[in-house]
Protein backbone atom coordinates (compact mmCIF):
# COMPACT_ATOMS: atom_id res chain seq x y z
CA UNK A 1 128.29 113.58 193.18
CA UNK A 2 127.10 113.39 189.56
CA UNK A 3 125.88 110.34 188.83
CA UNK A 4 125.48 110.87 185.02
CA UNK A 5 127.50 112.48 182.51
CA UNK A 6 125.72 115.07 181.02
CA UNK A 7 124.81 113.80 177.18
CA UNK A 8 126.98 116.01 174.48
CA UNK A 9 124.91 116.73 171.75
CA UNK A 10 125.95 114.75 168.49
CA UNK A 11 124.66 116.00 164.76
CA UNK A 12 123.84 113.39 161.92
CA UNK A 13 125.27 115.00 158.65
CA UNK A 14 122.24 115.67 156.68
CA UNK A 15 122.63 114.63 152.78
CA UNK A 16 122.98 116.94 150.08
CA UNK A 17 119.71 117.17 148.36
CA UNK A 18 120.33 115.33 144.49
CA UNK A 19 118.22 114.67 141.42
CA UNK A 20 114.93 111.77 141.99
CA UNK A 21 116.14 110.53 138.74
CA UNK A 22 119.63 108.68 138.10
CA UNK A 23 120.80 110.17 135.26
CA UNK A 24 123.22 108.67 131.74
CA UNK A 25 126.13 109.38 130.04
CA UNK A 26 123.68 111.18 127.57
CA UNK A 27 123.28 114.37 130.09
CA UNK A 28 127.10 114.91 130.94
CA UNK A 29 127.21 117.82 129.64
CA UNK A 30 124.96 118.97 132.54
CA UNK A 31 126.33 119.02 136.22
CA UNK A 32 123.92 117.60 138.88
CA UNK A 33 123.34 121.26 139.97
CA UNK A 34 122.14 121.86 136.77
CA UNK A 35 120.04 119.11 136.71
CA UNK A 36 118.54 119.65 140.43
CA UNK A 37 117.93 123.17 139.09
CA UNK A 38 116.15 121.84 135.65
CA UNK A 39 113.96 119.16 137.69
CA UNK A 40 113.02 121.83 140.50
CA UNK A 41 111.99 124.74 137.87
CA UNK A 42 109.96 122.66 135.30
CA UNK A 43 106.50 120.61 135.96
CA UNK A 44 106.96 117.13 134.79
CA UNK A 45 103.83 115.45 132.85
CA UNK A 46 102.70 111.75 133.20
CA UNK A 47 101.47 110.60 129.79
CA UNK A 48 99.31 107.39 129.30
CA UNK A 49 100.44 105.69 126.03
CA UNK A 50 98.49 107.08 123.19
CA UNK A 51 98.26 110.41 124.86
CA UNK A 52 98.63 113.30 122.49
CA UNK A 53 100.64 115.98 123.88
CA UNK A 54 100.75 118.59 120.93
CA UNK A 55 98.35 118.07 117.75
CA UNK A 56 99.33 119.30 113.85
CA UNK A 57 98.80 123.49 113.57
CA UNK A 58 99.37 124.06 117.35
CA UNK A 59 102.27 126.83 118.17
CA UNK A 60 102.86 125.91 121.50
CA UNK A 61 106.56 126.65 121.34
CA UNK A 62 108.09 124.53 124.05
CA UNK A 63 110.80 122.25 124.93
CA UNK A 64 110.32 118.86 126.19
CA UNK A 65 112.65 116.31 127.87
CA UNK A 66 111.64 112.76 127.99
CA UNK A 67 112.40 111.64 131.97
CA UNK A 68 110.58 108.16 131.29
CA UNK A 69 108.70 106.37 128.70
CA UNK A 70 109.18 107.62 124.79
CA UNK A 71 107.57 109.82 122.44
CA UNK A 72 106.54 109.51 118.99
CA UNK A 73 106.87 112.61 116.49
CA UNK A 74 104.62 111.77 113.44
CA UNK A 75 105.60 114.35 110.79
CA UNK A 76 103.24 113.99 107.59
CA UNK A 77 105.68 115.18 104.16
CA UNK A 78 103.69 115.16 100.81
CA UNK A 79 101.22 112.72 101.91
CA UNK A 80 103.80 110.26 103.56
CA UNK A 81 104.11 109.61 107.16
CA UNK A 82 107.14 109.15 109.34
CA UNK A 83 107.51 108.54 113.16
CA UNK A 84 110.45 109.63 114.97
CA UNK A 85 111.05 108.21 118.13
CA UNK A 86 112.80 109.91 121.39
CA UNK A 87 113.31 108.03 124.33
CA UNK A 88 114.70 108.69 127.77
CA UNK A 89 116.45 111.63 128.42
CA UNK A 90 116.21 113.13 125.16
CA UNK A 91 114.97 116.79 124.37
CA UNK A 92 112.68 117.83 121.71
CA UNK A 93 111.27 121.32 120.61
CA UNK A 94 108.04 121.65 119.45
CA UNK A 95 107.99 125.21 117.73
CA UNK A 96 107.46 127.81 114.72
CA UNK A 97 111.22 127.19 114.36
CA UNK A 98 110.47 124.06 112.49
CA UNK A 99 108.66 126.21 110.12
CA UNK A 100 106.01 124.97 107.74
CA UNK A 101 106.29 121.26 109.14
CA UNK A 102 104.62 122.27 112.29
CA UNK A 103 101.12 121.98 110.40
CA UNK A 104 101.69 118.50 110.28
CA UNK A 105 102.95 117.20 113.15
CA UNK A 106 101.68 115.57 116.34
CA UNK A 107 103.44 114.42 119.27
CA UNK A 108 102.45 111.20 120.77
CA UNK A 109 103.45 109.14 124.04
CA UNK A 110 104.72 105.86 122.65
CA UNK A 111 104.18 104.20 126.53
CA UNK A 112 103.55 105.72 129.60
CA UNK A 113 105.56 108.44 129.77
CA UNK A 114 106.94 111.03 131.82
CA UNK A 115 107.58 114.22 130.35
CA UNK A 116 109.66 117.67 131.25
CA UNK A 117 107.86 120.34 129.73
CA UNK A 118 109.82 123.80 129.15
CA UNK A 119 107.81 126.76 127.79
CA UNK A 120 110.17 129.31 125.72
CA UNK A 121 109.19 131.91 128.92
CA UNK A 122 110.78 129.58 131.57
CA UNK A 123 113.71 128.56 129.33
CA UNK A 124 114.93 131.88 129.06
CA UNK A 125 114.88 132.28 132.88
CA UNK A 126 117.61 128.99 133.37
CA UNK A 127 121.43 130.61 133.28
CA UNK A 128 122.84 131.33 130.01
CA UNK A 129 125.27 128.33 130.58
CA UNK A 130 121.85 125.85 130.39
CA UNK A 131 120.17 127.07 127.95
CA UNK A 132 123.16 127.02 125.73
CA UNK A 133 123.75 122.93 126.34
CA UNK A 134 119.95 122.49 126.30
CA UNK A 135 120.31 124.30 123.00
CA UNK A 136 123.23 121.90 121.82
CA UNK A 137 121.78 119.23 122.84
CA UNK A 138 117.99 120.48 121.00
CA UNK A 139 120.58 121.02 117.80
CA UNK A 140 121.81 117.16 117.77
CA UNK A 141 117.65 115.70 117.96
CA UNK A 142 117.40 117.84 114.90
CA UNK A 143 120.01 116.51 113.12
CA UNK A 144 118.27 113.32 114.24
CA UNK A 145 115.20 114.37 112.78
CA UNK A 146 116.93 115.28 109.27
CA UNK A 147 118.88 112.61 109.22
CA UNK A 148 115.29 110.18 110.19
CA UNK A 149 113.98 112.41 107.07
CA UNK A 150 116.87 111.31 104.55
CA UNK A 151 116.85 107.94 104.88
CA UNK A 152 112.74 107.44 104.83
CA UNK A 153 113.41 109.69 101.37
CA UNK A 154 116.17 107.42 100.67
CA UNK A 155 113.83 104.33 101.31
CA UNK A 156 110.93 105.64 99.38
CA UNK A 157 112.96 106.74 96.11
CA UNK A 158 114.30 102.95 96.22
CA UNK A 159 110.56 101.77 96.78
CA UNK A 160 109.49 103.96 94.46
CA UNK A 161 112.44 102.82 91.71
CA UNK A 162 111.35 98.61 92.34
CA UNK A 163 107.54 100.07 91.74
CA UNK A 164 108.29 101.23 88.79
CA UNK A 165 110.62 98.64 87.86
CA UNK A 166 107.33 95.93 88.57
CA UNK A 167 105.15 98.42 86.20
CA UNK A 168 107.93 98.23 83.50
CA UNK A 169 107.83 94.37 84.09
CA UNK A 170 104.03 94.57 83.95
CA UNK A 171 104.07 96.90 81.01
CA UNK A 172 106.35 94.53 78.90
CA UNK A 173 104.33 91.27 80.05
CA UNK A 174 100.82 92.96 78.81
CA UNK A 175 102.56 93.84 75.63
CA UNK A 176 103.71 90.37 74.86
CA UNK A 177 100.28 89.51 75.45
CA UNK A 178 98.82 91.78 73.24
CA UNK A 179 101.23 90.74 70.16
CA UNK A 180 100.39 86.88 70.90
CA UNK A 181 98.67 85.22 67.48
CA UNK A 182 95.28 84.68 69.96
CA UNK A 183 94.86 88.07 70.40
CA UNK A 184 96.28 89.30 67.08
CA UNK A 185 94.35 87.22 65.32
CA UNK A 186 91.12 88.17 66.98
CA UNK A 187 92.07 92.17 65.97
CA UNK A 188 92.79 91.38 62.30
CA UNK A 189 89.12 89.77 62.13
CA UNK A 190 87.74 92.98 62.96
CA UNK A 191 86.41 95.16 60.10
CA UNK A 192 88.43 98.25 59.43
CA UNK A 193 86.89 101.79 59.35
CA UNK A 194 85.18 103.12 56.20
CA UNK A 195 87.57 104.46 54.04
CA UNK A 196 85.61 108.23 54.51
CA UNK A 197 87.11 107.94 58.51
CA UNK A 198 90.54 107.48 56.83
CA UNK A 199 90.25 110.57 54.66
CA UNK A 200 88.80 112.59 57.42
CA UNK A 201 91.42 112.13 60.06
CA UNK A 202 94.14 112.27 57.26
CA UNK A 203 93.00 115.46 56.34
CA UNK A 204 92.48 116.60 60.09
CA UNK A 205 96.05 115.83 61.05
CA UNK A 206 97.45 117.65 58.11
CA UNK A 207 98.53 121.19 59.71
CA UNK A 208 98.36 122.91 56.39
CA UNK A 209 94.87 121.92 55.21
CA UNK A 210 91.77 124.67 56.14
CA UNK A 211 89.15 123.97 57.89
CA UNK A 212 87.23 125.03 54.76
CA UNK A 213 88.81 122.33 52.87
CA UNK A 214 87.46 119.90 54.74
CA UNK A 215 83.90 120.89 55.47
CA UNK A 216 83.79 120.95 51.41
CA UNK A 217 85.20 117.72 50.65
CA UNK A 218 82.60 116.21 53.09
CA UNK A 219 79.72 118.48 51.63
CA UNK A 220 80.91 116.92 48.11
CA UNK A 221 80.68 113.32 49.03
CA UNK A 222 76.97 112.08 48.91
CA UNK A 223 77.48 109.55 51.31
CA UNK A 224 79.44 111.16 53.90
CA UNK A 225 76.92 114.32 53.54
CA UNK A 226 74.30 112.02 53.99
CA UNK A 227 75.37 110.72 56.86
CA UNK A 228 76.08 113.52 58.61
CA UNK A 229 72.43 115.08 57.67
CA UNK A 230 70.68 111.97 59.20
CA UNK A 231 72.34 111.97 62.22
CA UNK A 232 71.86 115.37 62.82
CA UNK A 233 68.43 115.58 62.25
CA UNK A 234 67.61 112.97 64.45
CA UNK A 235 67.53 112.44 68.39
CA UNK A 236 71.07 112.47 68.27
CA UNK A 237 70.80 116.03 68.89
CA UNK A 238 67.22 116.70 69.32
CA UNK A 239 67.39 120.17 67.03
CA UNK A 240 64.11 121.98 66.68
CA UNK A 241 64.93 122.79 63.05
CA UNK A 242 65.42 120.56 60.09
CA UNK A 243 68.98 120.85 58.39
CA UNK A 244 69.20 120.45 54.91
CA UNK A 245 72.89 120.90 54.00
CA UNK A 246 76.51 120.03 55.55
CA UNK A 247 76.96 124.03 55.90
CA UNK A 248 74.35 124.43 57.78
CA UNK A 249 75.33 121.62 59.98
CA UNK A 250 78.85 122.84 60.71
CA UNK A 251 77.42 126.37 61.66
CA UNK A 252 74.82 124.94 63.60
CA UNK A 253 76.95 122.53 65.44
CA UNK A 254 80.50 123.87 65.17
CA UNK A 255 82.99 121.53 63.02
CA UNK A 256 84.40 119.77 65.81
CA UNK A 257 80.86 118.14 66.47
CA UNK A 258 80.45 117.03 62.83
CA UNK A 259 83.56 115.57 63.14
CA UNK A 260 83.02 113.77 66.29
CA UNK A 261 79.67 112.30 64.71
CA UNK A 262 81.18 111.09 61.53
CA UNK A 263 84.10 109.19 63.76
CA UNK A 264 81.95 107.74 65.75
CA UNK A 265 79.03 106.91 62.83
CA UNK A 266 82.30 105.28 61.23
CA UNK A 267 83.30 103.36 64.61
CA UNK A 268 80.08 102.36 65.74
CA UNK A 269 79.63 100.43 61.77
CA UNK A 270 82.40 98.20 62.95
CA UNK A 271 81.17 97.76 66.71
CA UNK A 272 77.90 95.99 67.99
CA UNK A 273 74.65 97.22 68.63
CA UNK A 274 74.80 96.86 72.23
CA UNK A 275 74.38 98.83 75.84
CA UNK A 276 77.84 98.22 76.96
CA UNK A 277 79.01 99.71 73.64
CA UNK A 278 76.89 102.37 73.86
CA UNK A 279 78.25 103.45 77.17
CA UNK A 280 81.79 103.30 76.18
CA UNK A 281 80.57 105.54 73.06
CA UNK A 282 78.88 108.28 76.07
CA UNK A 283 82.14 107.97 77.98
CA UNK A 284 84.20 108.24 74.79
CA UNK A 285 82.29 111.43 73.54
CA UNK A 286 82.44 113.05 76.84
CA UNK A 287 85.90 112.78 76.96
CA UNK A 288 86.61 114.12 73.93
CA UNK A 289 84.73 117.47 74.47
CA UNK A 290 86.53 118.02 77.88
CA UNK A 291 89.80 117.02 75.94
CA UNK A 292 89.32 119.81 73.30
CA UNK A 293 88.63 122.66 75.69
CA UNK A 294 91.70 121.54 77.84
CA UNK A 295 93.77 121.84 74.31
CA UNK A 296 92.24 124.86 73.27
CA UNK A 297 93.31 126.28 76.86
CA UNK A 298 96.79 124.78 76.91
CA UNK A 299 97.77 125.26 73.97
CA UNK A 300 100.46 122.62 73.95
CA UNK A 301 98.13 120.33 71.76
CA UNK A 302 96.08 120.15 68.51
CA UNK A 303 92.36 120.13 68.86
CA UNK A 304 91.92 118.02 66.02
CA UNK A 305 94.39 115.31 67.15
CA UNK A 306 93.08 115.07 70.52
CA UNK A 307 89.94 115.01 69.57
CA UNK A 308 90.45 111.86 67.78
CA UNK A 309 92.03 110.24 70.79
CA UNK A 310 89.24 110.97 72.99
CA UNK A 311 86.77 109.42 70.75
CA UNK A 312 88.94 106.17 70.16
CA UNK A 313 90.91 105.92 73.85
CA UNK A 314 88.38 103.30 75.01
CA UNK A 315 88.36 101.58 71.84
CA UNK A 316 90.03 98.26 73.60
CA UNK A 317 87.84 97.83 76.10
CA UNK A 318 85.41 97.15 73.37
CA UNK A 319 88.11 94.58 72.20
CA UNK A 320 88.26 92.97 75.29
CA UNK A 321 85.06 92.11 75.78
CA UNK A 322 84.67 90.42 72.21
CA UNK A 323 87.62 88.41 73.16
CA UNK A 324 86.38 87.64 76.44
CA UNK A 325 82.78 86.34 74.79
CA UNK A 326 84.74 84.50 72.03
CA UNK A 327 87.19 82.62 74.34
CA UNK A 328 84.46 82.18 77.12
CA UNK A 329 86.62 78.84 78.37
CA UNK A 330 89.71 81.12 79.44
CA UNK A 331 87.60 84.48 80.78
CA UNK A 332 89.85 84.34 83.69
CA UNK A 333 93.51 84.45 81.93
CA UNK A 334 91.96 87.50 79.72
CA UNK A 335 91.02 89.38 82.40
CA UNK A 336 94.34 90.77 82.71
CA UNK A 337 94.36 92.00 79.82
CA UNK A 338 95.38 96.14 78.94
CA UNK A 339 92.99 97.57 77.30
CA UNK A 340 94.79 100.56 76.43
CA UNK A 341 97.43 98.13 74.50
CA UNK A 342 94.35 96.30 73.03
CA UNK A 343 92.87 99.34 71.87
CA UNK A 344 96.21 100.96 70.41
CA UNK A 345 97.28 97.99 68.60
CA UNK A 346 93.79 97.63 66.63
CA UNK A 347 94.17 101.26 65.88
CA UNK A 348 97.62 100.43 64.67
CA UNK A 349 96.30 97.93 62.46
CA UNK A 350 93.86 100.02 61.22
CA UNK A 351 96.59 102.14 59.91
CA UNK A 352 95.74 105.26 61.87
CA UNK A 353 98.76 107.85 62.64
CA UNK A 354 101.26 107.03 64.99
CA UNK A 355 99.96 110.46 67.55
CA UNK A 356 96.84 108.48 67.86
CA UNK A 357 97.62 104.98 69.22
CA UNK A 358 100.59 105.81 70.50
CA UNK A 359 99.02 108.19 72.99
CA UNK A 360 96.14 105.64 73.38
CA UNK A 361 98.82 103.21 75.01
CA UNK A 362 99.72 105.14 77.47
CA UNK A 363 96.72 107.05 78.75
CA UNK A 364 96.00 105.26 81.85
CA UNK A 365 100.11 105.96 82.96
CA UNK A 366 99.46 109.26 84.49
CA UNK A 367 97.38 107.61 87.40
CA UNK A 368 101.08 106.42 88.83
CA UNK A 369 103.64 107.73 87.03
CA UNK A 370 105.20 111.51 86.40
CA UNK A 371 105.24 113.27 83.46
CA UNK A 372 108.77 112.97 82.94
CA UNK A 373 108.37 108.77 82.96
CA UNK A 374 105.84 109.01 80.01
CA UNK A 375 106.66 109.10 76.13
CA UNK A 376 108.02 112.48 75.84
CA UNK A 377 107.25 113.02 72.24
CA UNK A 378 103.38 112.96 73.36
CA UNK A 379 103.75 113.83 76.79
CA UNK A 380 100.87 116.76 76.52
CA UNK A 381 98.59 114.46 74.47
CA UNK A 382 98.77 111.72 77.24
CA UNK A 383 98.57 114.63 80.26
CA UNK A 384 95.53 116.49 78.28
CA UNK A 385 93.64 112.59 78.17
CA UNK A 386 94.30 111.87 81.93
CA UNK A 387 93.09 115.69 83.00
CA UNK A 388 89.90 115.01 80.99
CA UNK A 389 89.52 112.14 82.76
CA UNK A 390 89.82 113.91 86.02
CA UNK A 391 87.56 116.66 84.55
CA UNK A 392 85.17 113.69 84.31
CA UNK A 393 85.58 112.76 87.15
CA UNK A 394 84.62 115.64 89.09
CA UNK A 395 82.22 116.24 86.82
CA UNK A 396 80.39 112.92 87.81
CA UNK A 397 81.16 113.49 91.73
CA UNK A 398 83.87 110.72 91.75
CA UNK A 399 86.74 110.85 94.18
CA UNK A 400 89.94 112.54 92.78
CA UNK A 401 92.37 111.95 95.57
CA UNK A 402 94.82 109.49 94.48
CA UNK A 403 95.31 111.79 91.37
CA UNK A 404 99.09 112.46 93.18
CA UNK A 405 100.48 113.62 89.35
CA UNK A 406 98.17 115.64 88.15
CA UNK A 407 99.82 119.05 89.66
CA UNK A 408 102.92 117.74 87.56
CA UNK A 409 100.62 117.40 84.32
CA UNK A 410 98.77 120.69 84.94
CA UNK A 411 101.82 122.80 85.24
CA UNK A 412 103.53 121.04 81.83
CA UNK A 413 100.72 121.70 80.14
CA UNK A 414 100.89 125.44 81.26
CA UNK A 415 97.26 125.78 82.32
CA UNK A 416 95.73 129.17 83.73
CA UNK A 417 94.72 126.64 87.18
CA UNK A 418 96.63 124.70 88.59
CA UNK A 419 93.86 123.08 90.94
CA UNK A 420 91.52 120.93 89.05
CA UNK A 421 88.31 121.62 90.59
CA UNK A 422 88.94 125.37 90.07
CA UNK A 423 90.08 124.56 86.36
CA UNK A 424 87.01 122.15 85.87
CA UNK A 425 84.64 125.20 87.81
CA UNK A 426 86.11 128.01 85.96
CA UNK A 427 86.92 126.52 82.53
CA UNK A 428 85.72 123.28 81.63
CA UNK A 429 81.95 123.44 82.93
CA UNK A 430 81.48 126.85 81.47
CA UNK A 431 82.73 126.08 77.73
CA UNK A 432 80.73 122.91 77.78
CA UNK A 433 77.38 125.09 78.92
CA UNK A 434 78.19 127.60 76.61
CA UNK A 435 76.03 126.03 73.54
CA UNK A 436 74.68 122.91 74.64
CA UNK A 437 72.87 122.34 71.36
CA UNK A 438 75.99 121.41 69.53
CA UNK A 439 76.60 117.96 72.30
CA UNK A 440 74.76 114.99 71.65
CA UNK A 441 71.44 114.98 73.31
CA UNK A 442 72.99 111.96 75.64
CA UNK A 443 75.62 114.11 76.65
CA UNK A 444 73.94 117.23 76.87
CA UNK A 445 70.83 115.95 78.97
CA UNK A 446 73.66 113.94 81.28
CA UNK A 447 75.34 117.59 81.71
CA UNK A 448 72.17 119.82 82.15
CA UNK A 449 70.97 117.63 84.80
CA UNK A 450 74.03 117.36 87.10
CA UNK A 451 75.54 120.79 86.50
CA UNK A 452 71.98 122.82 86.01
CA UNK A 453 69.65 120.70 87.69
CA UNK A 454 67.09 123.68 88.42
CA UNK A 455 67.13 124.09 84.45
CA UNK A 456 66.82 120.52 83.25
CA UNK A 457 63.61 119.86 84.05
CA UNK A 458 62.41 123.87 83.02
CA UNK A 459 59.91 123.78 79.79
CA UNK A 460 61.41 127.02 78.03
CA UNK A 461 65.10 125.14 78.59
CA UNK A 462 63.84 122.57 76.74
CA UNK A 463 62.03 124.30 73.81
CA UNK A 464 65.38 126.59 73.48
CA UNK A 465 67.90 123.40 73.69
């Protein structure tokens, strides 16, 4: 008799085997089999937050799909940085395809993440029917990333319309300043040039007149000759030999340096006899020489005219500070004053042609605004002034960086460089070391000693300069 019933053997169903993950609405247009497939194939990465994944010039040419967490692409576009975020189940390629970009982008974890990584090897072994939707779905994150790219453009040009809306308010505010009676009255007290100055830059700005003309007229007036004899025969220039006639000076020193030292013998007879003068003067005479190579280069300027602007450009800083000692009660409120205003309206009063002060307004501008946003009619004056000033600038080992313009100013002004330290290398340093002799001795020994330091201190440099 069987006293048990033999057992019958019962299976449990055992589940289909589906995704870890639970995934959106923004993967439909993958089945779950796809999915199983993509999460089975492809290593997934945990990220700690911070964690870079792919750094700017790396060609690592692979796909990513966030599983958990978000990413951060930073993208750096003509010096201005933009993050891009991607979050869960979004996919992002990081290859040459993005084409010059890739040299400035980086890839960040935003959290802790979790991250699908796809190399371009791999991808192409998924069924055509994958890779096509991965590729759809790769084609809508860049749209993403355009569209990201538009509106931070969009935002910027607005930014960069109210900046230059607060410089034109600025701009206006500094000129009603400068026209107040205070400050008017303070520039109508100070003497005006000597009448030679007036002649001189009269004659210099007159396209027709020669050269020869003018080197005559000054050889014919016994003061003006005599002034230019004393100061060059004394430690102005430090010449070995004694000149005896106006001739002899111009060949010796070139005409531009005569009249450079009759300007500034004419400015410095209205200015005081003091240090902070004097530096202005060095900075002033320094300027002026890089200014006249640049035009000589560029061709878009006159010499002579830009000459005279680098000799007077600082001319209202000297302004400044006699207001600022007169009205010693109310330092603070003057110390916003512009000094390029200040100086351009005293060298209006004075008289002096409109291609002079005019330029002299405007020749700090350049440092934040384009070429195209300055007074056109003396757009090359005002670029030729701000690259001299850059020229300087290297020249004295000070930090050119935030010079974002000056590619724009170069290239208008047509110049055979368009980098500046290669212009100021090639062109600048070389035509200001070609004959020292004819600089000032201030200028010459500042030169010599950063640019030829072996040589400044040699004895036969000094007996030949």
């Amino acid at each position: 008799m069987q006293l048990f019933k033999k057992a019958t053997a019962t299976t449990t169903p055992i589940p289909a085997k589906t995704p870890p993950f639970v995934f959106p609405d923004s993967l439909s247009e993958f089945s779950k089999e796809d999915l199983a497939l993509i999460y089975s194939t492809f290593p997934i990465k945990k990220l700690r937050q911070g964690e870079v994944i792919a750094k700017p010039g790396e060609r690592r040419n692979q796909i990513f799909l966030v599983v958990e967490g978000s990413l951060i692409l930073s993208l750096s576009l003509d010096g201005l940085e933009t993050r891009i975020p991607f979050f869960k189940d979004e996919f992002l390629q990081f290859s040459s395809s993005l084409g010059k970009q890739i040299e400035t982008l980086t890839l960040i974890a935003a959290e802790n993440t979790r991250v699908l990584e796809m190399s371009q090897v791999s991808f192409r072994s998924l069924p055509e029917k994958i890779q096509l939707a991965i590729q759809n779905n790769l084609q809508s994150q860049f749209v993403k990333i355009i569209d990201h790219l538009s509106t931070q453009n969009l935002l910027f040009a607005r930014k960069n319309h109210q900046f230059r809306s607060y410089l034109a308010a600025l701009d206006a505010n500094a000129s009603a300043i400068t026209a107040s009676a205070l400050i008017q009255n303070t520039i109508k007290k100070i003497p005006k040039l000597p009448t030679y100055a007036y002649d001189l830059i009269g004659k210099l700005h007159d396209e027709n007149i020669k050269t020869e003309e003018v080197v005559n007229s000054i050889q014919n007036d016994p003061s003006l000759a005599s002034i230019v004899l004393k100061r060059v025969n004394s430690a102005y220039y430090g010449l070995q030999e004694k000149v005896t006639d106006v001739y002899r000076a111009v060949l010796l020193l070139g005409f531009r340096n005569i009249y450079e030292l009759i300007l500034t013998e004419a400015v410095s007879s209205v200015m005081p006899k003091e240090e902070e003068f004097s530096d202005i003067q060095k900075h002033s005479l320094l300027i002026s020489a890089i200014s006249y190579e640049i035009a000589m280069v560029s061709k878009q300027v006159r010499p002579p005219t830009i000459t005279t602007i680098g000799l007077l450009h600082e001319v209202g800083k000297i302004v400044t500070s006699l207001l600022k000692r007169k009205h010693a009660n109310i330092h603070e409120l003057l110390s916003g004053l512009d000094d390029a205003k200040m100086g351009a309206s005293l060298l209006e009063s004075w008289n002096l042609p409109e291609g002079i002060f005019k330029v002299i307004e405007e020749h700090r501008k350049p440092e934040f605004t384009p070429p195209e946003a300055v007074n056109q009619e003396y757009k090359f004056e005002i670029g030729t002034i701000y690259l001299a000033h850059i020229c300087h600038d290297i020249l004295m080992g000070a930090d050119i960086s935030s010079a974002i313009y000056l590619p724009e100013y170069m290239a208008a002004l047509e110049l055979p460089e368009t980098n500046p330290q290669e212009f100021c290398k090639r062109v600048i340093i070389p035509a200001l070391l070609k004959n020292p002799k004819r600089l000032p001795a201030v200028i010459r020994n500042m030169l010599t000693a950063r640019l030829l330091p072996a040589h400044s201190s040699s004895a036969d440099t000094k007996e030949t300069w």
